[in-house]
N, C-alpha and C. Protein backbone atom coordinates (compact mmCIF):
# COMPACT_ATOMS: atom_id res chain seq x y z
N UNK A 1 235.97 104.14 128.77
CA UNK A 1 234.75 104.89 128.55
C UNK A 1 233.58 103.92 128.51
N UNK A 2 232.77 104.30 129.23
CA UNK A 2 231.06 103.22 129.48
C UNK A 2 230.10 104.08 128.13
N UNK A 3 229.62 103.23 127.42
CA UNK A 3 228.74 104.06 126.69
C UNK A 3 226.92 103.11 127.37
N UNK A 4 225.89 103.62 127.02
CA UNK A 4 224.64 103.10 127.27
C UNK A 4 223.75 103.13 126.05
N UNK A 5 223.46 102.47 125.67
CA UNK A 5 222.51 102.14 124.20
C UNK A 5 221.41 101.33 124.60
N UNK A 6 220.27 101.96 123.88
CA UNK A 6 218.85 100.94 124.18
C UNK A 6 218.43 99.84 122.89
N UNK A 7 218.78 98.79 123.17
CA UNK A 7 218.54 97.86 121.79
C UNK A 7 217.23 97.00 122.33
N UNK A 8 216.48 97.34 121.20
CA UNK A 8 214.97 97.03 121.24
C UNK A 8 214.70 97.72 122.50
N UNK A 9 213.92 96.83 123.83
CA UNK A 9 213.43 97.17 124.99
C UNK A 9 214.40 97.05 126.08
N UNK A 10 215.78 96.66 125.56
CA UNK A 10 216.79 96.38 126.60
C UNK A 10 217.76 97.13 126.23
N UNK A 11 218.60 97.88 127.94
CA UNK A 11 219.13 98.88 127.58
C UNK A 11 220.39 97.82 127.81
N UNK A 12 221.55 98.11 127.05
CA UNK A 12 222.69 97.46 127.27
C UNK A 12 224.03 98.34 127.58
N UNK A 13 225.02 98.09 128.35
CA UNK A 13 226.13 98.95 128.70
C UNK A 13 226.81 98.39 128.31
N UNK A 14 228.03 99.17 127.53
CA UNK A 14 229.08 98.52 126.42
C UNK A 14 230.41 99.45 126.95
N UNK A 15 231.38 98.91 126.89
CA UNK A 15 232.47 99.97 127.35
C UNK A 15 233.03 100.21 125.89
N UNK A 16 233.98 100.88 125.62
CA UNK A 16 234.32 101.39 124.34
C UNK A 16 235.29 100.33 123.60
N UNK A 17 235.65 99.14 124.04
CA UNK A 17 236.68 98.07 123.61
C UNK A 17 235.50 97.54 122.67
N UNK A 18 234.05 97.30 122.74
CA UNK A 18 233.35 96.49 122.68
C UNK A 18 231.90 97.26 121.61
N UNK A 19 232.49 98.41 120.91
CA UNK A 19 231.69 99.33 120.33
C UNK A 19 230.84 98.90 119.16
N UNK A 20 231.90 98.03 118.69
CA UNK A 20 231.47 97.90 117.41
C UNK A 20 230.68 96.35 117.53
N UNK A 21 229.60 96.33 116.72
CA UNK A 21 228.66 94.63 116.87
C UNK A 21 229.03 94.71 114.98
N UNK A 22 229.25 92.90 114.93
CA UNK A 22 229.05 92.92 114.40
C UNK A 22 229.01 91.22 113.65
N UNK A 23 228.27 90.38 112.82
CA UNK A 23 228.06 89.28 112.38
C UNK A 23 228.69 88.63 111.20
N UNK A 24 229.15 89.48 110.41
CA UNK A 24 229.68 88.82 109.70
C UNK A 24 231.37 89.75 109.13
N UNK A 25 232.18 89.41 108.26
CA UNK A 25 233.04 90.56 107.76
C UNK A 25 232.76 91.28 107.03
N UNK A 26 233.18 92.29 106.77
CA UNK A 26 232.95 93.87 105.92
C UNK A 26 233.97 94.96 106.59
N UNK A 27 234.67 94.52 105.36
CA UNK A 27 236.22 95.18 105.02
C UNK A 27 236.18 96.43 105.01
N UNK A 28 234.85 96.75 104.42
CA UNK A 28 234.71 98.24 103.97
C UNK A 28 233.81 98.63 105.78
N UNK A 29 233.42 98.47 107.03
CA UNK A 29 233.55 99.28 107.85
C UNK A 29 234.80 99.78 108.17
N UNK A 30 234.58 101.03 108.86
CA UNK A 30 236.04 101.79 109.00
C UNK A 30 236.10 101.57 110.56
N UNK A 31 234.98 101.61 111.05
CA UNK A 31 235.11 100.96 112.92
C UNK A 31 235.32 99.71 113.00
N UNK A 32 234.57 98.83 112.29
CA UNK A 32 235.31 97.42 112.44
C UNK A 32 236.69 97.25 112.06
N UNK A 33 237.30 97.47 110.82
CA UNK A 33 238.91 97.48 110.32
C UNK A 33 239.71 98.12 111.94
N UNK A 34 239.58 99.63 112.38
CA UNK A 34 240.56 99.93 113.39
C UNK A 34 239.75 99.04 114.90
N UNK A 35 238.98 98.31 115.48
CA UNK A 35 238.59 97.55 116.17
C UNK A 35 239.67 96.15 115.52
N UNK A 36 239.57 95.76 114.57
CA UNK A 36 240.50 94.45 114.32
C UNK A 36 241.93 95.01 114.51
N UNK A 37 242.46 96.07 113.77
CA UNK A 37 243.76 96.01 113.85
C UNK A 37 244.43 95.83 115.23
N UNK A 38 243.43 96.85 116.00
CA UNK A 38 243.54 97.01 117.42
C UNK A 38 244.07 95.47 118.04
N UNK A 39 243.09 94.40 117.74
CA UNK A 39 243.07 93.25 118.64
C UNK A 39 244.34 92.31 117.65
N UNK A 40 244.13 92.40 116.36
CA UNK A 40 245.67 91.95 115.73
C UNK A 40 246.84 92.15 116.59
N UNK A 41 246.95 93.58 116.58
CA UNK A 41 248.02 94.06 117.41
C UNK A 41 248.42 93.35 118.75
N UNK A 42 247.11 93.19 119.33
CA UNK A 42 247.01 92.69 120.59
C UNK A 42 247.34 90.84 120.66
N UNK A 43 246.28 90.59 120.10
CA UNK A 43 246.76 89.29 119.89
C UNK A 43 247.46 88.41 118.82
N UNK A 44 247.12 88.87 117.89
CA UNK A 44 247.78 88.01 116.39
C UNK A 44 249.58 88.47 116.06
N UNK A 45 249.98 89.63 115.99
CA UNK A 45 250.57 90.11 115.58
C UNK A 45 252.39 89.66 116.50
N UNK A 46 252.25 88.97 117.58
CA UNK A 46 253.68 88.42 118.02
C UNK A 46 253.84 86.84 117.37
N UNK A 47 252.67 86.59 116.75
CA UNK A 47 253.25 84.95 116.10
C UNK A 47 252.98 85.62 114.35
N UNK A 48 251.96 86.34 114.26
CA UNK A 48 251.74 86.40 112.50
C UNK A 48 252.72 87.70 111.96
N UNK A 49 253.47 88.35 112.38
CA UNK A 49 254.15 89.67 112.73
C UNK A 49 253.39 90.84 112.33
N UNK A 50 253.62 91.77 112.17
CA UNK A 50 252.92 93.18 112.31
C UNK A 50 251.93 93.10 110.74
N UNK A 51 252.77 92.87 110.36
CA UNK A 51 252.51 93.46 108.47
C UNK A 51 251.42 92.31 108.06
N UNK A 52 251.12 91.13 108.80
CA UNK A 52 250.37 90.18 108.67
C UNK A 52 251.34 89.20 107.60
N UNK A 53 252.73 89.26 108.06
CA UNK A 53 253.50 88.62 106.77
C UNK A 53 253.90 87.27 107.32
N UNK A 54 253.55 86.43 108.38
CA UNK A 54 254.01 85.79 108.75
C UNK A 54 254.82 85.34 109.53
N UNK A 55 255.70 83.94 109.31
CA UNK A 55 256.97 83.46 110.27
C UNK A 55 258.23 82.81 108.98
N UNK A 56 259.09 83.34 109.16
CA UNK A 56 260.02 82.52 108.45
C UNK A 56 259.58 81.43 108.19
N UNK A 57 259.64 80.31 106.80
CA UNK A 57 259.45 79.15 106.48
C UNK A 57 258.08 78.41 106.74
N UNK A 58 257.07 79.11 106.67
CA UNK A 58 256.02 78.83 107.03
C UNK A 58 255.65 77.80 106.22
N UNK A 59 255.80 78.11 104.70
CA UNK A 59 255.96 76.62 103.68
C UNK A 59 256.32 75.53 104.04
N UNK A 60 257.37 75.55 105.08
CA UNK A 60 258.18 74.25 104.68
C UNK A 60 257.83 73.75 105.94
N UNK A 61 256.91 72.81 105.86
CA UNK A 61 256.40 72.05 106.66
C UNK A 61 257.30 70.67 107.38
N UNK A 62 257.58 70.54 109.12
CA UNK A 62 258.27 69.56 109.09
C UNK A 62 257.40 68.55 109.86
N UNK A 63 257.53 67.24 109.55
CA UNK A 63 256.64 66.18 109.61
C UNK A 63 256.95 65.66 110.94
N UNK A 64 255.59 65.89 111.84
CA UNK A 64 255.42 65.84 112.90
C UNK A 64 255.80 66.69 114.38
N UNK A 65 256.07 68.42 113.42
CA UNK A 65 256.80 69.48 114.05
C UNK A 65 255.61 69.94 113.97
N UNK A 66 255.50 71.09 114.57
CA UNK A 66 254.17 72.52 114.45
C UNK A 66 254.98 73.64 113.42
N UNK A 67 253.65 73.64 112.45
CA UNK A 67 254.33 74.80 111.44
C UNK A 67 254.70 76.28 112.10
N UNK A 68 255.24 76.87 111.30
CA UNK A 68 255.58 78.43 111.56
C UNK A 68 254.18 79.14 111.19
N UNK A 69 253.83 80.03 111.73
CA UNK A 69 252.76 81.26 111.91
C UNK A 69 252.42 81.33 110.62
N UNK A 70 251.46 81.15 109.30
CA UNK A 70 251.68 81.41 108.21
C UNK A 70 251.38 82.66 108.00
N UNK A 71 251.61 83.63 106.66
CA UNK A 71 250.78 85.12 106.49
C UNK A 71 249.50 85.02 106.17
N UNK A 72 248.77 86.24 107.18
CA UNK A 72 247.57 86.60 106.81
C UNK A 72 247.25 87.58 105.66
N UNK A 73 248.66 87.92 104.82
CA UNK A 73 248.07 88.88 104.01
C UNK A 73 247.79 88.15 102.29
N UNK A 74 248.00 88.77 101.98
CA UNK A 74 247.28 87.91 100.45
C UNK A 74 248.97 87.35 99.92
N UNK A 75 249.52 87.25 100.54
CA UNK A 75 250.72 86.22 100.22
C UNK A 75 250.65 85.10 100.58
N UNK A 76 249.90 84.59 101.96
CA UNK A 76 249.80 83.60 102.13
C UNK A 76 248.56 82.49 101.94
N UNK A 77 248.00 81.75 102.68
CA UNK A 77 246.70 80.64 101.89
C UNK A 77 245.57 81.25 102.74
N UNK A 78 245.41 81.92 103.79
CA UNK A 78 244.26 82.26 104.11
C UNK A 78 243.24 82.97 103.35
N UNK A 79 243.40 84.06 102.91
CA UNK A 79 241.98 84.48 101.19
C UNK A 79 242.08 83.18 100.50
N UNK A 80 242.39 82.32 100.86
CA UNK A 80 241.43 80.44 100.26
C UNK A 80 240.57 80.18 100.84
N UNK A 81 240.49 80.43 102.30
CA UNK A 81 239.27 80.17 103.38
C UNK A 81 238.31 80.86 103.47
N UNK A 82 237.17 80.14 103.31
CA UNK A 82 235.79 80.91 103.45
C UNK A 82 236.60 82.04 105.13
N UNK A 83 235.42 83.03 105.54
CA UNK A 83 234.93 84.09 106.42
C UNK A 83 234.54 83.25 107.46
N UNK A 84 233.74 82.37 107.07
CA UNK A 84 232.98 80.77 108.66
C UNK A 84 234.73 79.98 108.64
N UNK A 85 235.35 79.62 107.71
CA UNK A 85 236.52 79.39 108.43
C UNK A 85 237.70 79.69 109.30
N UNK A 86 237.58 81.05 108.18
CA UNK A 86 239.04 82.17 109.50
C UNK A 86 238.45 82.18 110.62
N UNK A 87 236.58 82.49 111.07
CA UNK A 87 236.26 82.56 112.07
C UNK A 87 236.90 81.94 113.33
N UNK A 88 236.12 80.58 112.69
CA UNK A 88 236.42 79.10 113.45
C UNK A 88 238.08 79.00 113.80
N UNK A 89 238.77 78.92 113.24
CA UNK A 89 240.19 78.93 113.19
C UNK A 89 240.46 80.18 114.33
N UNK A 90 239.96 81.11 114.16
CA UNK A 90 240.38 82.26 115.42
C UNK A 90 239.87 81.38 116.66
N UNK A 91 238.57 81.33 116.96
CA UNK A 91 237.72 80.87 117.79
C UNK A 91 238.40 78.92 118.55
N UNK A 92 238.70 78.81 117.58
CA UNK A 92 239.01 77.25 117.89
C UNK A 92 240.89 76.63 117.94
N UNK A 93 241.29 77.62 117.48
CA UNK A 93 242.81 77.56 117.06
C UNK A 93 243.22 76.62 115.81
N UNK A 94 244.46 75.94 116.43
CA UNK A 94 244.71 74.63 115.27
C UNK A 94 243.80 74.02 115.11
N UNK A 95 243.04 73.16 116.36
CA UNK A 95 241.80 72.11 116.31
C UNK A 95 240.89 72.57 115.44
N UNK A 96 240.31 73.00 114.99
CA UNK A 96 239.60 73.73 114.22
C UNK A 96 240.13 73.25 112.55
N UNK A 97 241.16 72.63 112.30
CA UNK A 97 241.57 72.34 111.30
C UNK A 97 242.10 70.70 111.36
N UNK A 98 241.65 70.06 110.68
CA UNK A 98 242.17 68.75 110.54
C UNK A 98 242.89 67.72 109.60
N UNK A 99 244.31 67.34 110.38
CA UNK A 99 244.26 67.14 111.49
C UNK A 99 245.07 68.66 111.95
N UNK A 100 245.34 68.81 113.00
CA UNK A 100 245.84 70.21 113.32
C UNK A 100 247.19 70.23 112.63
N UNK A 101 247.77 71.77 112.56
CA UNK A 101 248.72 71.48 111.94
C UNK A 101 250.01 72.64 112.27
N UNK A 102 249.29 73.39 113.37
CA UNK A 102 250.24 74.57 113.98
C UNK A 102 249.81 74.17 115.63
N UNK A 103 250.43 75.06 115.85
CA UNK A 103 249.95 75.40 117.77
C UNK A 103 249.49 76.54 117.97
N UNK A 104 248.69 76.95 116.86
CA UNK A 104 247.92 78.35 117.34
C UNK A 104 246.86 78.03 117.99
N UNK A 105 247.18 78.79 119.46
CA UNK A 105 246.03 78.87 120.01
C UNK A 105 244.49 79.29 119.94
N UNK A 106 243.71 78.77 120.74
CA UNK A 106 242.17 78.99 120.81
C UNK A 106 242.02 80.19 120.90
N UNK A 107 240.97 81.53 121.11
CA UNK A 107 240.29 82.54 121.56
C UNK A 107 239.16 82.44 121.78
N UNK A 108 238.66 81.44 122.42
CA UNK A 108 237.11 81.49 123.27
C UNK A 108 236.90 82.71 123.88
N UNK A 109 237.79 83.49 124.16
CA UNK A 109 237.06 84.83 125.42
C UNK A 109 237.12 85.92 124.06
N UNK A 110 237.28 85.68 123.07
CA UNK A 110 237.24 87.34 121.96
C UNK A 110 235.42 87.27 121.79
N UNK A 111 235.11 87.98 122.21
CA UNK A 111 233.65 87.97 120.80
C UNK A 111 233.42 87.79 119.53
N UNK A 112 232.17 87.13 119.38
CA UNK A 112 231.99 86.91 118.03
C UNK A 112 232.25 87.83 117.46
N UNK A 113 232.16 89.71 117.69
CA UNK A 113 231.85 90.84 117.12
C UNK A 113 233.88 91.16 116.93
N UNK A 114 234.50 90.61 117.94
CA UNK A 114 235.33 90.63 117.79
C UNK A 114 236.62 89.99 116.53
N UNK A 115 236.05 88.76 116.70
CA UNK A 115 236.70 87.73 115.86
C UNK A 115 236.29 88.12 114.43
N UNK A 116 234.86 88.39 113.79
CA UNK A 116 234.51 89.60 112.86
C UNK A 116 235.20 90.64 112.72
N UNK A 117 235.89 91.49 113.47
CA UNK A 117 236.51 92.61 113.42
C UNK A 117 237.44 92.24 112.55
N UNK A 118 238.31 91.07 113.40
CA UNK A 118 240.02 90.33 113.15
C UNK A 118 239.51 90.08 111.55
N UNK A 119 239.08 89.16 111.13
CA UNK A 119 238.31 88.90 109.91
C UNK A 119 238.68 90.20 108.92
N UNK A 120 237.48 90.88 109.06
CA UNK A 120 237.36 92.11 108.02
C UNK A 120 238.69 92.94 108.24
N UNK A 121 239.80 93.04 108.94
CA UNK A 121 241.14 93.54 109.35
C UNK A 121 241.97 92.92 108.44
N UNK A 122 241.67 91.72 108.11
CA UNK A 122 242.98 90.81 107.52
C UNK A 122 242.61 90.82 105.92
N UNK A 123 241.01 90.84 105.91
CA UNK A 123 240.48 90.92 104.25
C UNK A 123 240.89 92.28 103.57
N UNK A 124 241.10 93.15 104.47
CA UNK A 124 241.39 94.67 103.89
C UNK A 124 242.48 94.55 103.36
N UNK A 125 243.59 93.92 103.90
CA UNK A 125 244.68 93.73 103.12
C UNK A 125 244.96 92.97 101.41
N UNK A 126 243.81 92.26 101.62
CA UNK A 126 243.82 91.27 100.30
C UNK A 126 243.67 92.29 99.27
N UNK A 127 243.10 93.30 99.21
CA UNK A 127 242.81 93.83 97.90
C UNK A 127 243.55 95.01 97.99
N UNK A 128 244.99 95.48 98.69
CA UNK A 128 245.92 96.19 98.38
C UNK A 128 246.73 95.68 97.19
């Protein structure tokens, strides 16, 4: 679906993957949360598994191996990281952390509005 919206003096065409804008997280939108789960699903969810619970042994770190997927839900260390970090970490992968310490890949092609989505998707869980 093509939608057309006029922002300020410029009209912009958005297809419906791409609905929601948005800058920072907020758990409490209900279009941003099903926009993240959506792209979880899509992308996060074959290394972090569905439930955001992780990879077997994600703790147990082996020295000079790539860790296991850790959980995104409030079991694991991510609600330690600022909102500019999960960002970065989506956006940048391991490198993004130093020195790296998994092989999760980069997402340069998600949008910022996107990677926001993923964000406010994973914070909703923290306060179940």
């Amino acid at each position: 679906e093509i939608g057309v919206r006029l922002v300020g003096s410029e009209m912009c065409i958005r297809d419906s993957h791409e609905a929601v804008q948005a800058d920072h997280a907020d758990p409490s939108n209900l279009q941003l949360l099903a926009r993240g789960r959506q792209l979880y699903a899509i992308h996060c969810a074959s290394c972090h598994g569905a439930t955001l619970e992780g990879q077997t042994g994600w703790q147990n770190r082996v020295p000079g191996a790539s860790a296991p997927a850790p959980p995104l839900n409030a079991t694991g260390l991510a609600q330690q990281r600022s909102d500019q970090e999960i960002f970065s970490i989506i956006r940048q992968g391991s490198q993004a952390i130093q020195p790296p310490s998994s092989a999760m890949p980069a997402f340069p092609h998600l949008s910022e509005s996107d990677i926001w989505a993923l964000v406010s998707a994973m914070k909703a869980t923290w306060s179940r």
